[in-house]
C-alpha atoms as a PDB file:
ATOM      1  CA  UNK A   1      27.499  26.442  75.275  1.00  0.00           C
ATOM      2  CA  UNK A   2      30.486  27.300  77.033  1.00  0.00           C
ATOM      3  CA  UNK A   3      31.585  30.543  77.983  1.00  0.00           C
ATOM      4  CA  UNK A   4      35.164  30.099  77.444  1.00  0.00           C
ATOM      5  CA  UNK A   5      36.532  33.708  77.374  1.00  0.00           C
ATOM      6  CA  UNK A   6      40.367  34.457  77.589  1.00  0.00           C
ATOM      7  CA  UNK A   7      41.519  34.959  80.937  1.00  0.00           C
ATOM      8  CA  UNK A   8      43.934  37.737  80.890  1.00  0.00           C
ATOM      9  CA  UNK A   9      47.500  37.559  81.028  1.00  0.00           C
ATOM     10  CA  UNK A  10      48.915  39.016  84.067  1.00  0.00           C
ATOM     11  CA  UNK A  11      51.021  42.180  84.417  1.00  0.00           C
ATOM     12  CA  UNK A  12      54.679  40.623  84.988  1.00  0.00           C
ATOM     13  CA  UNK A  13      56.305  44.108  84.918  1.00  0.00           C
ATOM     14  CA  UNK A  14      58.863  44.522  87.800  1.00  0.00           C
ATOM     15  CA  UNK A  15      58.002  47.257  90.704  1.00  0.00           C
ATOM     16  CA  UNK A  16      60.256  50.047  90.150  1.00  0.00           C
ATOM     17  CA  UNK A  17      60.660  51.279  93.357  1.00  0.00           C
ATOM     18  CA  UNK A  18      63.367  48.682  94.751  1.00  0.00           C
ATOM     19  CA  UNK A  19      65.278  50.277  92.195  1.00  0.00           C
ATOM     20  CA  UNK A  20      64.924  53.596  92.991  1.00  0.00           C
ATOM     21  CA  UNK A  21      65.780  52.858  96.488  1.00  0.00           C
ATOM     22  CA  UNK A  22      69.267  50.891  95.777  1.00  0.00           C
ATOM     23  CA  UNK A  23      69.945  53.817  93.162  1.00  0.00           C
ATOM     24  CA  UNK A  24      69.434  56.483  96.420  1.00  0.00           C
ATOM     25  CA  UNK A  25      71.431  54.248  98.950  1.00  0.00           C
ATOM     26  CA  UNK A  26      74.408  54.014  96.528  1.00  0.00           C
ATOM     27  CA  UNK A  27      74.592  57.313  95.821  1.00  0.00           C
ATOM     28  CA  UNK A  28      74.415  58.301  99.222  1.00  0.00           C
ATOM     29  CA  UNK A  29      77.424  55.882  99.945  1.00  0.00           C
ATOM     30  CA  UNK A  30      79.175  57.261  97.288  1.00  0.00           C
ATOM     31  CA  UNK A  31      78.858  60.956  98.570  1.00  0.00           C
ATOM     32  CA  UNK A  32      79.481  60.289 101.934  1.00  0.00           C
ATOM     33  CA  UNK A  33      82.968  58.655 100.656  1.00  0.00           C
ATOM     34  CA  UNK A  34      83.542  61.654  98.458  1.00  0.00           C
ATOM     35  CA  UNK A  35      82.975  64.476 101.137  1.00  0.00           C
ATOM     36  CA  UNK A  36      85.465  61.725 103.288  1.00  0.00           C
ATOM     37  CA  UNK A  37      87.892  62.228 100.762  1.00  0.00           C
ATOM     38  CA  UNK A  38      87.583  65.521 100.165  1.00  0.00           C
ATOM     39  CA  UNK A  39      87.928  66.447 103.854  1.00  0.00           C
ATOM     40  CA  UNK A  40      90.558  64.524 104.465  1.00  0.00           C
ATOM     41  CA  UNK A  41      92.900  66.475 102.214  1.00  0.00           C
ATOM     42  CA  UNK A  42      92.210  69.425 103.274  1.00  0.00           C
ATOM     43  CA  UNK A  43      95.079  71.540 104.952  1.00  0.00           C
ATOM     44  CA  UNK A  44      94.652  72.234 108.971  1.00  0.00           C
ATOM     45  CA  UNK A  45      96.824  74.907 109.751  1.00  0.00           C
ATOM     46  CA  UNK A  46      96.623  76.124 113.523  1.00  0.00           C
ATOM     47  CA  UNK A  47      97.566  79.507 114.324  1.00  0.00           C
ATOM     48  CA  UNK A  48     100.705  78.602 115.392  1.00  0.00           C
ATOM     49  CA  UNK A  49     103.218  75.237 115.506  1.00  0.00           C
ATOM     50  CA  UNK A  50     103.202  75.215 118.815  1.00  0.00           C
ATOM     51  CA  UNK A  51      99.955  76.607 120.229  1.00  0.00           C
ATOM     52  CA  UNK A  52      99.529  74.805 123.160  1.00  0.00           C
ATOM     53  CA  UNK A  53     102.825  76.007 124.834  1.00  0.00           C
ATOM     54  CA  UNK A  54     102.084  79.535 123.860  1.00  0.00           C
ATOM     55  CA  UNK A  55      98.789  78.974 125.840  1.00  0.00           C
ATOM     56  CA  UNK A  56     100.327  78.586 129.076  1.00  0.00           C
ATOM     57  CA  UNK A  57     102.775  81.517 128.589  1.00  0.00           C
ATOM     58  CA  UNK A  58      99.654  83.746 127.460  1.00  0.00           C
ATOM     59  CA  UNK A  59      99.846  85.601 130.756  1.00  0.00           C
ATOM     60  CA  UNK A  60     103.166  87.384 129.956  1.00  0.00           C
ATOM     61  CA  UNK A  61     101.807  88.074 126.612  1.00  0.00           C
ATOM     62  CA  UNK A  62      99.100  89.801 128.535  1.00  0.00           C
ATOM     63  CA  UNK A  63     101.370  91.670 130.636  1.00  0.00           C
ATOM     64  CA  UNK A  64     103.769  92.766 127.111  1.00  0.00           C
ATOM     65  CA  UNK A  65     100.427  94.303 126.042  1.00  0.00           C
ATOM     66  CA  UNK A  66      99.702  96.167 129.306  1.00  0.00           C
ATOM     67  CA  UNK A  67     103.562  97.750 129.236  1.00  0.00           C
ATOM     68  CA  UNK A  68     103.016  98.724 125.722  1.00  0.00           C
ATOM     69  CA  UNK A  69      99.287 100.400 126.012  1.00  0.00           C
ATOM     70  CA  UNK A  70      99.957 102.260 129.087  1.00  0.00           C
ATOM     71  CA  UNK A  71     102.689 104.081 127.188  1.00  0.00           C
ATOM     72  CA  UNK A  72     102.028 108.132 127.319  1.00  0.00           C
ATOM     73  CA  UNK A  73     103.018 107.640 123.729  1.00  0.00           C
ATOM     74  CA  UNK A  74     102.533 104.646 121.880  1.00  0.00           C
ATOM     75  CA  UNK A  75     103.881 103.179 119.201  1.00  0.00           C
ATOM     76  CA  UNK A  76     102.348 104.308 115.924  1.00  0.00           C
ATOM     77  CA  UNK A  77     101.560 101.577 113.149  1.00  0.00           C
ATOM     78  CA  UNK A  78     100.359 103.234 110.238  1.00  0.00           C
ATOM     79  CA  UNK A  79      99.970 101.299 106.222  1.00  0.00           C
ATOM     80  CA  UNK A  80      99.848 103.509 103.565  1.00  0.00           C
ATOM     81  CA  UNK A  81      98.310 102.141 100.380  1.00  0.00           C
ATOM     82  CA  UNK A  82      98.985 104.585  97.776  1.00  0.00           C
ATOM     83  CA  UNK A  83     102.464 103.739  98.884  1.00  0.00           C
ATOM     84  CA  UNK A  84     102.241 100.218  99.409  1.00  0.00           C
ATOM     85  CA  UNK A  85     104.588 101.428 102.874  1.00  0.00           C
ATOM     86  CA  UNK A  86     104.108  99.971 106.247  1.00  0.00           C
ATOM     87  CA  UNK A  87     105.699 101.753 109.079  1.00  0.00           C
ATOM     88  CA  UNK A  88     106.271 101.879 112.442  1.00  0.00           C
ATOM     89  CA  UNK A  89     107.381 104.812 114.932  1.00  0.00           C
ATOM     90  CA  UNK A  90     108.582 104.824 117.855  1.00  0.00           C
ATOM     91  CA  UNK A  91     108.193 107.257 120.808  1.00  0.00           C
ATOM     92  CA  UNK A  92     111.053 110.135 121.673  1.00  0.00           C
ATOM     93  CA  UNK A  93     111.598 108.964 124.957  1.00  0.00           C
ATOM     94  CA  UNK A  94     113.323 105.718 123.612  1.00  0.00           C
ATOM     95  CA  UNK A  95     116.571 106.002 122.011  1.00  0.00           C
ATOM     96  CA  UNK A  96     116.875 104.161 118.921  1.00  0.00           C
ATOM     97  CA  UNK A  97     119.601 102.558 119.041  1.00  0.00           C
ATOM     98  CA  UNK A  98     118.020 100.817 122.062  1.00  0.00           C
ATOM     99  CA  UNK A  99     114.929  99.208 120.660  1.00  0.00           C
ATOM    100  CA  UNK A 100     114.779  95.807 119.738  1.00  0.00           C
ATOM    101  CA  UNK A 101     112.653  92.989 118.712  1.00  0.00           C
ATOM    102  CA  UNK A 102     110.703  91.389 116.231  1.00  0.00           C
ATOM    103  CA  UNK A 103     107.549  92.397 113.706  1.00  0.00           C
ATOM    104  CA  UNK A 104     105.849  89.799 112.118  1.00  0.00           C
ATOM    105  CA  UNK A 105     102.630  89.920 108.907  1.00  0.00           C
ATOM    106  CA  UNK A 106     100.700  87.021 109.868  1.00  0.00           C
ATOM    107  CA  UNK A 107      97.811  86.523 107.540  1.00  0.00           C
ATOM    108  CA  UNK A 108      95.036  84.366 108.846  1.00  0.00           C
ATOM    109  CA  UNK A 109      94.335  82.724 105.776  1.00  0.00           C
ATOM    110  CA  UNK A 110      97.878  81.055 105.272  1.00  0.00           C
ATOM    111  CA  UNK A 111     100.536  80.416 107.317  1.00  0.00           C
ATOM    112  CA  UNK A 112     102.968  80.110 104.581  1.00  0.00           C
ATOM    113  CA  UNK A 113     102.314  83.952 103.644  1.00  0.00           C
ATOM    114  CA  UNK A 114     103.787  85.087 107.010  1.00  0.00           C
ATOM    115  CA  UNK A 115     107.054  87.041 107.081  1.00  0.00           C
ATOM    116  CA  UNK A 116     109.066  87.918 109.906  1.00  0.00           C
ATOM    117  CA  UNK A 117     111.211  91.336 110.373  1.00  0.00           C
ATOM    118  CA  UNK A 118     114.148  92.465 112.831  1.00  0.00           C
ATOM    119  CA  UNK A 119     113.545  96.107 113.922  1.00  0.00           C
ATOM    120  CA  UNK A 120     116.475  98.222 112.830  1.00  0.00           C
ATOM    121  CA  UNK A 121     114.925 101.844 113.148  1.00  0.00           C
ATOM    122  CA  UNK A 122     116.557 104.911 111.705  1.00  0.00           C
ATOM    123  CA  UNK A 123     117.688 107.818 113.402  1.00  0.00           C
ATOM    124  CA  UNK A 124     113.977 109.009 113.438  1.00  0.00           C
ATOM    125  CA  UNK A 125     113.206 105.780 115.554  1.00  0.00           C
ATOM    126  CA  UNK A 126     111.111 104.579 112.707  1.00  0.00           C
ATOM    127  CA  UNK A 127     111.078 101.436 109.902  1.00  0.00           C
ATOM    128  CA  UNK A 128     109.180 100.470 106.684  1.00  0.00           C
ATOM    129  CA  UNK A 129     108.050  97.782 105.375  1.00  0.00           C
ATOM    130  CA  UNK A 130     106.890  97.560 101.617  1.00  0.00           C
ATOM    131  CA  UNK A 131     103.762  95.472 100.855  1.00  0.00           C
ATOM    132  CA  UNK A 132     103.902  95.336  97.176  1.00  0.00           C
ATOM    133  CA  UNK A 133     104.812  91.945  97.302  1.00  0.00           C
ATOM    134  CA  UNK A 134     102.072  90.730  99.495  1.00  0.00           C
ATOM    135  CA  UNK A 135      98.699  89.033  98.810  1.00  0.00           C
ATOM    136  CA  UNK A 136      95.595  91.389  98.516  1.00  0.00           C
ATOM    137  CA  UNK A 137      93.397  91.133 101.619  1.00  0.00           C
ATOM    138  CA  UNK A 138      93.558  90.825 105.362  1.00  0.00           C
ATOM    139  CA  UNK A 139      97.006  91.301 107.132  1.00  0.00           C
ATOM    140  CA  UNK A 140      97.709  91.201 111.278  1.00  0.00           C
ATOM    141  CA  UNK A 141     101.209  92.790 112.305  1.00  0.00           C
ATOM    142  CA  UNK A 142     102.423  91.829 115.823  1.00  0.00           C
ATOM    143  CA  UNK A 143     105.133  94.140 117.187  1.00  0.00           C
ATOM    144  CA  UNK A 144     106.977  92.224 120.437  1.00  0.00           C
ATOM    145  CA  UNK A 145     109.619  94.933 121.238  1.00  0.00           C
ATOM    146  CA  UNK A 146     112.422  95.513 124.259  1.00  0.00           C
ATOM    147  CA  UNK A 147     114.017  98.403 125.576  1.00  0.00           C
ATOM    148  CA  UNK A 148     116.389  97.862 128.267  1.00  0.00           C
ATOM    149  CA  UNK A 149     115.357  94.011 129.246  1.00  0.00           C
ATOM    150  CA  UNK A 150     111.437  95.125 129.297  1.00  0.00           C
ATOM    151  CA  UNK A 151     109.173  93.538 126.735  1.00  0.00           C
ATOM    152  CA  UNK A 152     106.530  95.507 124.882  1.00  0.00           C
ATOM    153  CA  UNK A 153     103.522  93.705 122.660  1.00  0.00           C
ATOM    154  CA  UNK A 154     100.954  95.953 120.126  1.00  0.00           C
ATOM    155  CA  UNK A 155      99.134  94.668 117.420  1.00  0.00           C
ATOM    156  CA  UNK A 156      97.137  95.947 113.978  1.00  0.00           C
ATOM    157  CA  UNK A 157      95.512  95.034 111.209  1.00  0.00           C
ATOM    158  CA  UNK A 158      94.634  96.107 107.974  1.00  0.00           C
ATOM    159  CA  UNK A 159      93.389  95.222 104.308  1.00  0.00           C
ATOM    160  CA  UNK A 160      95.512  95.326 100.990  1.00  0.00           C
ATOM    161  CA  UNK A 161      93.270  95.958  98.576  1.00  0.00           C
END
């Protein structure tokens, strides 16, 4: 007698883990195009338009700020939030009428929230500013000022909350 027993049929499933790695490679791919995209229209603002020639004039920004912190009395910044009031005073020993220049809210966070101000001082030698209608958080103020053909630089920050 023969001993004819079935053979058995073989396993013809497919591996899986080709699969697995085409799935990983494609969606790799496909991230590394999305964070692409994604980066790519993202806004890049620099501090300034023209940074690179303020860099080489940095030195008499340097000196503005030396003039203005050797001062016997400086120039007070103050922000007052139950008032929403920024001011600025000026020492006695300049005459109002005399002072001129420039103060400027940057905020770090976006250029497009900056504002620019002419000093016009009262007869106390002082200006405000209101901040009611500024964006909650961090604010820099930079003060360039002239009396009599000498430039003066301070600078402050400070948080609307």
């Amino acid at each position: 007698m023969t001993d004819q027993s079935p053979v058995p049929a073989q396993d013809r499933r497919w591996p899986i883990w080709p699969l697995g790695i085409t799935i990983f490679l494609i969606l790799f791919v496909l991230s590394l195009v999305g964070f692409w995209i994604y980066a790519s229209r993202q806004d890049v603002q620099l501090v300034t338009k023209n940074y690179y020639e303020k860099e080489l004039k940095y030195q008499e920004q340097i000196d503005r700020e030396h003039r203005a912190n050797v001062l016997v009395e400086p120039v007070k910044m103050t922000y007052s939030a139950t008032n929403r009031q920024y001011a600025i005073q000026f020492p006695d020993v300049f005459p109002a009428a005399a002072v001129g220049g420039e103060l400027v809210f940057y905020r770090p966070s976006d250029a497009r929230a900056d504002s620019h101000h002419k000093i016009q001082l009262d007869e106390n030698r002082q200006q405000s500013f209101t901040t009611a209608t500024m964006a909650r958080g961090l604010w820099r103020v930079n003060l360039k000022w002239q009396v009599a053909g000498i430039e003066y630089f301070n600078k402050h920050a400070f948080i609307i909350e």
